[in-house]
C-alpha atoms as a PDB file:
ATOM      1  CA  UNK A   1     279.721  37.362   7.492  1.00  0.00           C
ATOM      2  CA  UNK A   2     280.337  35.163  10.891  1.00  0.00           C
ATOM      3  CA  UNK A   3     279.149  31.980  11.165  1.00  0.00           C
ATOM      4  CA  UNK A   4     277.157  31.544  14.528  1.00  0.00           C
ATOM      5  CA  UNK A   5     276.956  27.775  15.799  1.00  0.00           C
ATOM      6  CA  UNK A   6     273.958  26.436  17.599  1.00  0.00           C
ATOM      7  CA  UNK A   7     274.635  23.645  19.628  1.00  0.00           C
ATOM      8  CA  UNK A   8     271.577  21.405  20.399  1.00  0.00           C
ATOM      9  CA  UNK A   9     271.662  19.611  23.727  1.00  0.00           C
ATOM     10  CA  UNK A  10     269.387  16.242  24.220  1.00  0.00           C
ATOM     11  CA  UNK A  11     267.127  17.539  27.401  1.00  0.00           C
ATOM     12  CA  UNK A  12     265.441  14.374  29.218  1.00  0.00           C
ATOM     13  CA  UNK A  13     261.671  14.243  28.241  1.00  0.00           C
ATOM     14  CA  UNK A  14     259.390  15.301  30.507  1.00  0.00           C
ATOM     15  CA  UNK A  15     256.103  14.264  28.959  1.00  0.00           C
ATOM     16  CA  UNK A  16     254.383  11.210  30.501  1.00  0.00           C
ATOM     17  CA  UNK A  17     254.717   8.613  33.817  1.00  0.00           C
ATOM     18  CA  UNK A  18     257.745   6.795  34.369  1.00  0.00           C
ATOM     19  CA  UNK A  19     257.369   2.663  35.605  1.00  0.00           C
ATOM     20  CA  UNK A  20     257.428   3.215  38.977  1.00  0.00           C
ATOM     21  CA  UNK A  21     254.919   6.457  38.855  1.00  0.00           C
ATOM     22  CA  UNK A  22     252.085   3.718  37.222  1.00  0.00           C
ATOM     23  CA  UNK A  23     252.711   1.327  39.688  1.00  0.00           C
ATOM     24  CA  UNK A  24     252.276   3.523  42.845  1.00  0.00           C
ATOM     25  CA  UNK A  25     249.270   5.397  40.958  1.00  0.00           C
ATOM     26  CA  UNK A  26     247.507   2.132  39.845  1.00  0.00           C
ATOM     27  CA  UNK A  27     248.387   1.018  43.874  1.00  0.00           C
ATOM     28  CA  UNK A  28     246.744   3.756  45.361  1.00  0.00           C
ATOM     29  CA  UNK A  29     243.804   3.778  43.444  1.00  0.00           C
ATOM     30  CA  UNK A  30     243.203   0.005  44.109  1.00  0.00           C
ATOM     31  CA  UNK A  31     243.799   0.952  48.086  1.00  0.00           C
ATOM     32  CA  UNK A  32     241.190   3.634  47.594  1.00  0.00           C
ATOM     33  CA  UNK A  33     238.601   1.408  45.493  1.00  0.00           C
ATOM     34  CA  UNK A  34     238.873  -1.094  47.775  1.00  0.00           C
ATOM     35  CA  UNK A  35     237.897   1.086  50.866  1.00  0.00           C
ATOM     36  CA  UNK A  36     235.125   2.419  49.043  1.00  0.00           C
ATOM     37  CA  UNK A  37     233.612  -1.261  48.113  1.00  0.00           C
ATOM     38  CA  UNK A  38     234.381  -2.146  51.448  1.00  0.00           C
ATOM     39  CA  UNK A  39     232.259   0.883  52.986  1.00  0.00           C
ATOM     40  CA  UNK A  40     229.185   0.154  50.613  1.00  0.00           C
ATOM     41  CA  UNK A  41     229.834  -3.617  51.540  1.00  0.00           C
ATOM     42  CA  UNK A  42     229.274  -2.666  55.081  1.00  0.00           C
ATOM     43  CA  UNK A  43     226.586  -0.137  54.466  1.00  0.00           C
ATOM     44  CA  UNK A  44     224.438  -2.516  52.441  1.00  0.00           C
ATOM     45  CA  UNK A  45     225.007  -5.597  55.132  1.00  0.00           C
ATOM     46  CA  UNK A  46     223.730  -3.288  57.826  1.00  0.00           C
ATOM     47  CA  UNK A  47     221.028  -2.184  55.551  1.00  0.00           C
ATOM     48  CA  UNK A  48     219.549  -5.597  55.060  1.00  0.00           C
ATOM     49  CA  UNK A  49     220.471  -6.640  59.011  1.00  0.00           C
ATOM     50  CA  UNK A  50     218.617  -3.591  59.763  1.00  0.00           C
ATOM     51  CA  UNK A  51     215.134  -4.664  57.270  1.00  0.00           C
ATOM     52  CA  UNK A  52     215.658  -8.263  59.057  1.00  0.00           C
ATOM     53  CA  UNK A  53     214.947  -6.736  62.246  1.00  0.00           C
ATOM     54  CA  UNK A  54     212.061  -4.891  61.129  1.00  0.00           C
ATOM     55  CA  UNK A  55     210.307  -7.732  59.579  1.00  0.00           C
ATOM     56  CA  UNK A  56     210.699  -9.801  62.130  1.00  0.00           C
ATOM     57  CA  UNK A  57     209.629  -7.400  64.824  1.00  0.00           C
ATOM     58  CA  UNK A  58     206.694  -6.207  62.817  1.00  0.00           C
ATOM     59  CA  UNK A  59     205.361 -10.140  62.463  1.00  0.00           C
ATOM     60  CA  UNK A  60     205.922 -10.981  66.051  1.00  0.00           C
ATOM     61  CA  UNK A  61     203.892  -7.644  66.884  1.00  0.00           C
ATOM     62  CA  UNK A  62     201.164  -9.196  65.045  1.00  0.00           C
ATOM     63  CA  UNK A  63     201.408 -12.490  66.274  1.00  0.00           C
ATOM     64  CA  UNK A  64     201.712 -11.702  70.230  1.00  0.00           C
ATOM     65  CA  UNK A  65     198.496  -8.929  69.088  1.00  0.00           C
ATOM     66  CA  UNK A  66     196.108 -11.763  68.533  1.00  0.00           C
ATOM     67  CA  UNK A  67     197.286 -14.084  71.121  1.00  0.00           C
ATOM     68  CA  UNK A  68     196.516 -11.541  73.344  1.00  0.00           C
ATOM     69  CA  UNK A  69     193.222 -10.990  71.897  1.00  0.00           C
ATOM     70  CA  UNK A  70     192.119 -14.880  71.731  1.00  0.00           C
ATOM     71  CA  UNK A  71     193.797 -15.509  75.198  1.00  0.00           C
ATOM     72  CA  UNK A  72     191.720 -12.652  77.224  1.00  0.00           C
ATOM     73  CA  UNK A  73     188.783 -13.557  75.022  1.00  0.00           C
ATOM     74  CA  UNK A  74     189.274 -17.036  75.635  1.00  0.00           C
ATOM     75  CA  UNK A  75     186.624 -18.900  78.100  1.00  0.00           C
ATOM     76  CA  UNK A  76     188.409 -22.350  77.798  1.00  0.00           C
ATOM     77  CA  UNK A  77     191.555 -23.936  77.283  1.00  0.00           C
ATOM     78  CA  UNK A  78     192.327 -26.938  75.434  1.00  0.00           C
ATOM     79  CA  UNK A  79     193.472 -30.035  77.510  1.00  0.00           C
ATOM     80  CA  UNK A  80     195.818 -30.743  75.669  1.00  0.00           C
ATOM     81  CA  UNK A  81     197.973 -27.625  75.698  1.00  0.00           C
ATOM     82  CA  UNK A  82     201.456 -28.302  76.030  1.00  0.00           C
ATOM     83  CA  UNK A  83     204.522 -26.144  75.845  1.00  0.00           C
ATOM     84  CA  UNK A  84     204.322 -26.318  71.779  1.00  0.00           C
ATOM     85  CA  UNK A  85     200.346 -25.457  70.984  1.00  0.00           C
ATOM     86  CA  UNK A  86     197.408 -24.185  72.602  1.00  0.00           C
ATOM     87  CA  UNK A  87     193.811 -24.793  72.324  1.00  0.00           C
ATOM     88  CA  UNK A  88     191.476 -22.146  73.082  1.00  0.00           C
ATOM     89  CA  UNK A  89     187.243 -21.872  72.967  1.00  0.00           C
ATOM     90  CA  UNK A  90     186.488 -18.438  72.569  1.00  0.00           C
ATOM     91  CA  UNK A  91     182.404 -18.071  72.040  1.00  0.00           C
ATOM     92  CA  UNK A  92     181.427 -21.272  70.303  1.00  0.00           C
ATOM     93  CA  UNK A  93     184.325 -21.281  67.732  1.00  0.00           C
ATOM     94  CA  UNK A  94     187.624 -22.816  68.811  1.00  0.00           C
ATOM     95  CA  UNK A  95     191.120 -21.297  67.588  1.00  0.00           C
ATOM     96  CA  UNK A  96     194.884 -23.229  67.846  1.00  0.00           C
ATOM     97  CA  UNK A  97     198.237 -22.130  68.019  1.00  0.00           C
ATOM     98  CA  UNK A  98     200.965 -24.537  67.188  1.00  0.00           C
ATOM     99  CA  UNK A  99     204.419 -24.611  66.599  1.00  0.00           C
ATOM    100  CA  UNK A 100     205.710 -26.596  63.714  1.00  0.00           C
ATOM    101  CA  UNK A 101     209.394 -27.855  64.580  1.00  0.00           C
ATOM    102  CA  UNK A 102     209.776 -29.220  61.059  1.00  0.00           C
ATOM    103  CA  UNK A 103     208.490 -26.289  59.025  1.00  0.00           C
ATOM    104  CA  UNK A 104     209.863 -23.532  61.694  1.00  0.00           C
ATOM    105  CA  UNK A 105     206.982 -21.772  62.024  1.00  0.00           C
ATOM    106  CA  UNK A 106     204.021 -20.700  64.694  1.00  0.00           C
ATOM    107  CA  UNK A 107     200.402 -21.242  62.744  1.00  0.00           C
ATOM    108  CA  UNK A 108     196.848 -19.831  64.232  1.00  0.00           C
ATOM    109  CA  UNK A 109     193.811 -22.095  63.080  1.00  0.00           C
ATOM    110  CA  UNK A 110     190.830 -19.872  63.312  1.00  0.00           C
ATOM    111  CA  UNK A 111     187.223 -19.725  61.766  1.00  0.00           C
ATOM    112  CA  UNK A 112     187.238 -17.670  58.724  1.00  0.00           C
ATOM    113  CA  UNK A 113     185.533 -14.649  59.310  1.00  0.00           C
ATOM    114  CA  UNK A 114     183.532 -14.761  55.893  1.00  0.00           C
ATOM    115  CA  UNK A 115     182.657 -18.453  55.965  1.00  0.00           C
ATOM    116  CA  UNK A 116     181.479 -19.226  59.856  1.00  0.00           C
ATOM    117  CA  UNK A 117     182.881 -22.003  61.360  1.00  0.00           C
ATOM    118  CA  UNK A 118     185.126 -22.903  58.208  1.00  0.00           C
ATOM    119  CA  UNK A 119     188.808 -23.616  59.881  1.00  0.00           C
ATOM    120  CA  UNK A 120     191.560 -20.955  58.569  1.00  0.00           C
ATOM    121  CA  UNK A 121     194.929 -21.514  59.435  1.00  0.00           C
ATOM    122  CA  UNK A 122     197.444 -18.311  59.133  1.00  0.00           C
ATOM    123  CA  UNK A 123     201.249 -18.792  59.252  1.00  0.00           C
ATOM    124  CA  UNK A 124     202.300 -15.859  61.783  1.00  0.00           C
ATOM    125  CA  UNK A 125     206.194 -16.845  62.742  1.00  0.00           C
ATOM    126  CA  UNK A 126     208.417 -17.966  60.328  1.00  0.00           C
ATOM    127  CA  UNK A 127     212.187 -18.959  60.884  1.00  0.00           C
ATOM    128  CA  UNK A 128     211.959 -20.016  64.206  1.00  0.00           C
ATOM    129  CA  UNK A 129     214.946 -21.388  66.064  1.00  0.00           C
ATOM    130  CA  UNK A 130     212.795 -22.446  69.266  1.00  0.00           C
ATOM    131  CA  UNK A 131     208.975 -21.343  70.626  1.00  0.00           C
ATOM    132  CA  UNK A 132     207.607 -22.330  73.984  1.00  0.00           C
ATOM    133  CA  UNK A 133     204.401 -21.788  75.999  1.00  0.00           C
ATOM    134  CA  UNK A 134     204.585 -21.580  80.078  1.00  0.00           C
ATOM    135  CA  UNK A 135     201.491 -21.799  82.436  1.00  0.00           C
ATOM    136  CA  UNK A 136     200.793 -19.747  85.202  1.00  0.00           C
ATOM    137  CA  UNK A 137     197.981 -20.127  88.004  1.00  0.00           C
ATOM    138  CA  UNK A 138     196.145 -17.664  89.692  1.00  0.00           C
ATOM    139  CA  UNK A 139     198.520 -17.413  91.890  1.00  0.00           C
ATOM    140  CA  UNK A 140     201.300 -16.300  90.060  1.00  0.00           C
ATOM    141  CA  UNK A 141     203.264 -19.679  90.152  1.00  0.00           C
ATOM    142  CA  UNK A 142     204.457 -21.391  86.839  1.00  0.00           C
ATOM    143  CA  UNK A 143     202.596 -25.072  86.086  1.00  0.00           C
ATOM    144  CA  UNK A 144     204.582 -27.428  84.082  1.00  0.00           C
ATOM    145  CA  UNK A 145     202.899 -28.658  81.136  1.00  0.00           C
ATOM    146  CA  UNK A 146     204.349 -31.792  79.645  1.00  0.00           C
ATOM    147  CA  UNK A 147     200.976 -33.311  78.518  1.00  0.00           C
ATOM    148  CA  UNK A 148     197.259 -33.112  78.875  1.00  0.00           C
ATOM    149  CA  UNK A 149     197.653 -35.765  81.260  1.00  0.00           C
ATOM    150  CA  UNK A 150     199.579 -34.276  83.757  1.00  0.00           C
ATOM    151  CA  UNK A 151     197.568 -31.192  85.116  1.00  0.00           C
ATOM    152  CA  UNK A 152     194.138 -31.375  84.960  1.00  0.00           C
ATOM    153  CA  UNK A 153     192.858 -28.549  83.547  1.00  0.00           C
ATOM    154  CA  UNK A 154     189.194 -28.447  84.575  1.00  0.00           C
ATOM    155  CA  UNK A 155     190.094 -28.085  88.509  1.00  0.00           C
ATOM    156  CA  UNK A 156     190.550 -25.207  90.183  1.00  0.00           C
ATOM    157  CA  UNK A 157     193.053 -24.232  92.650  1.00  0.00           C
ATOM    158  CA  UNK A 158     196.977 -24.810  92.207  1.00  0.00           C
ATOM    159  CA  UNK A 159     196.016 -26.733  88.704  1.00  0.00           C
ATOM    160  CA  UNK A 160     194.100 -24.165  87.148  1.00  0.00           C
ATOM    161  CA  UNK A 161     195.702 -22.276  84.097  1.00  0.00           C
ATOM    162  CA  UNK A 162     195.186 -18.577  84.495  1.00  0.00           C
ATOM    163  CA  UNK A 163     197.713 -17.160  82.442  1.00  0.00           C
ATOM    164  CA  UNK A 164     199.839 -17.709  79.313  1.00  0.00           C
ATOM    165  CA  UNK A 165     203.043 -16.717  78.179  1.00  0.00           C
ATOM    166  CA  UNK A 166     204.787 -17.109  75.431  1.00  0.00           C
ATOM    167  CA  UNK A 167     208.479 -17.349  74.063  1.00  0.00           C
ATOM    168  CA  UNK A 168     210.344 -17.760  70.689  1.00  0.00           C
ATOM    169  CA  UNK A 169     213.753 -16.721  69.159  1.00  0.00           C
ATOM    170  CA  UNK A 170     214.011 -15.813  65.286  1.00  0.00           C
ATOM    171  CA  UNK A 171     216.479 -15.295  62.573  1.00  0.00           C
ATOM    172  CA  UNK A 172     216.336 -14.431  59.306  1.00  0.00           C
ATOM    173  CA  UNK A 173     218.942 -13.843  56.421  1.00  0.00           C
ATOM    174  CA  UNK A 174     222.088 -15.659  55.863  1.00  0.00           C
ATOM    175  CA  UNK A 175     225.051 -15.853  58.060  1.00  0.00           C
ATOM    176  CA  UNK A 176     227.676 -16.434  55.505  1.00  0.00           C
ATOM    177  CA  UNK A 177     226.908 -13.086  53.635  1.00  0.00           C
ATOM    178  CA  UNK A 178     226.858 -11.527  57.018  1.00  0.00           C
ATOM    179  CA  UNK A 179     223.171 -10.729  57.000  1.00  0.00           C
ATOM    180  CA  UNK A 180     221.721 -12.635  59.605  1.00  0.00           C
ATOM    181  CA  UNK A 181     218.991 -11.064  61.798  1.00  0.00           C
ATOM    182  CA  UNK A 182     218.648 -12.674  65.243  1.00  0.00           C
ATOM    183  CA  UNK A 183     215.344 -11.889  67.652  1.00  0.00           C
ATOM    184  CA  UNK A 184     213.791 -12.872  70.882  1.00  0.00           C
ATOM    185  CA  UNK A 185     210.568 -11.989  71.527  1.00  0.00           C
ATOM    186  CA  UNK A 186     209.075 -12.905  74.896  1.00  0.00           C
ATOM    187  CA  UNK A 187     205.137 -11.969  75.510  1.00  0.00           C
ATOM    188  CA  UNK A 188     203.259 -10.471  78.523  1.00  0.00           C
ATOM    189  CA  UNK A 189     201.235 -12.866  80.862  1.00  0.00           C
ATOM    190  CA  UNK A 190     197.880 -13.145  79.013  1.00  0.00           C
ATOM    191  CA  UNK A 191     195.379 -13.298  81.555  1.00  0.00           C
ATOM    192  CA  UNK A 192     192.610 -15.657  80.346  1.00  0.00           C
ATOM    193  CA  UNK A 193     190.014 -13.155  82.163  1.00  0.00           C
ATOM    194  CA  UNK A 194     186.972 -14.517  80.603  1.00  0.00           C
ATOM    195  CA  UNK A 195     187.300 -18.164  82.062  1.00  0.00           C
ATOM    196  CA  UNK A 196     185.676 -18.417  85.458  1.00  0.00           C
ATOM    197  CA  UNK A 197     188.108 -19.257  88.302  1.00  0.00           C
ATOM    198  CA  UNK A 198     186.578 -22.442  89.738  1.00  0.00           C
ATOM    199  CA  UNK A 199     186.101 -24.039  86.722  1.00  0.00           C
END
């Protein structure tokens, strides 16, 4: 009987990562991970930047749509309108706009409509960076407003107030999180076609 002899030779193991695989792996997947946060980062800033813009278009909509509708309904103006407020008579109830540089905001004082006469005021603009009224005459030509005082209001001619337009910039969200929302809204001339031209 011959004796056979198996020799046994070590072979390197080739079951699991070496050092240097785990450290490129765990790498790479950070690399990718962080492209991905970054991407939904992005997507969701835009998002919000994007519902910003909305809101504050949809408010100054609504704001500019009932100047309008008070201006052209509007038989008198205040004389004390000024480049921050308005005062206007429309029928026998009278209605405000003013801007509040402390608060930020444009507010409309108006008569309720289910208690007559009872003063209601309505915060329209919020956030406002600046607002500003100008004056036009029949004419076309651009009347500056400081104070009651300086144009007299009840004349007719170069000093009468025809028109109104109105001006304001916006923002809303935070700049530091990248979600700040700038807007500039600027209105038509609002005719005031109810008040008599010699007046």
């Amino acid at each position: 009987m011959s004796r056979i002899s198996v020799n046994y030779t070590k072979t390197a193991a080739t079951a699991g990562f070496t050092l240097v695989e785990l450290i490129v792996g765990v790498t790479l997947s950070a690399i990718i991970f962080a492209g991905v946060l970054g991407g939904f980062t992005f997507l969701g800033r835009n998002l919000t930047r994007l519902v910003n813009a909305q809101e504050l278009d949809a408010k100054s909509r609504r704001a500019l749509y009932l100047l309008g509708q008070d201006i052209n309904a509007a038989t008198q103006l205040g004389s004390a309108a000024n480049e921050k407020s308005i005062q206007l008579t429309v029928g026998s109830d009278a209605i405000s706009y003013a801007f509040d540089d402390v608060a930020l905001t444009l507010s409309r004082t108006a008569p309720a409509v289910d208690i007559p006469h009872a003063p209601t005021t309505t915060i329209l603009l919020t956030n406002l960076k600046s607002l500003g009224f100008k004056f036009y005459n029949q004419a076309g030509n651009e009347l500056a407003l400081v104070s009651g005082h300086d144009v007299d209001l009840t004349k007719s001619g170069v000093q009468s107030v025809k028109e109104i337009e109105l001006s304001f910039e916006s923002a809303l969200g935070n700049s530091a999180s990248g979600t700040r929302t700038l807007f500039s809204g600027k209105s038509p001339r609002f005719a005031l076609r109810n008040r008599p031209l010699l007046q």
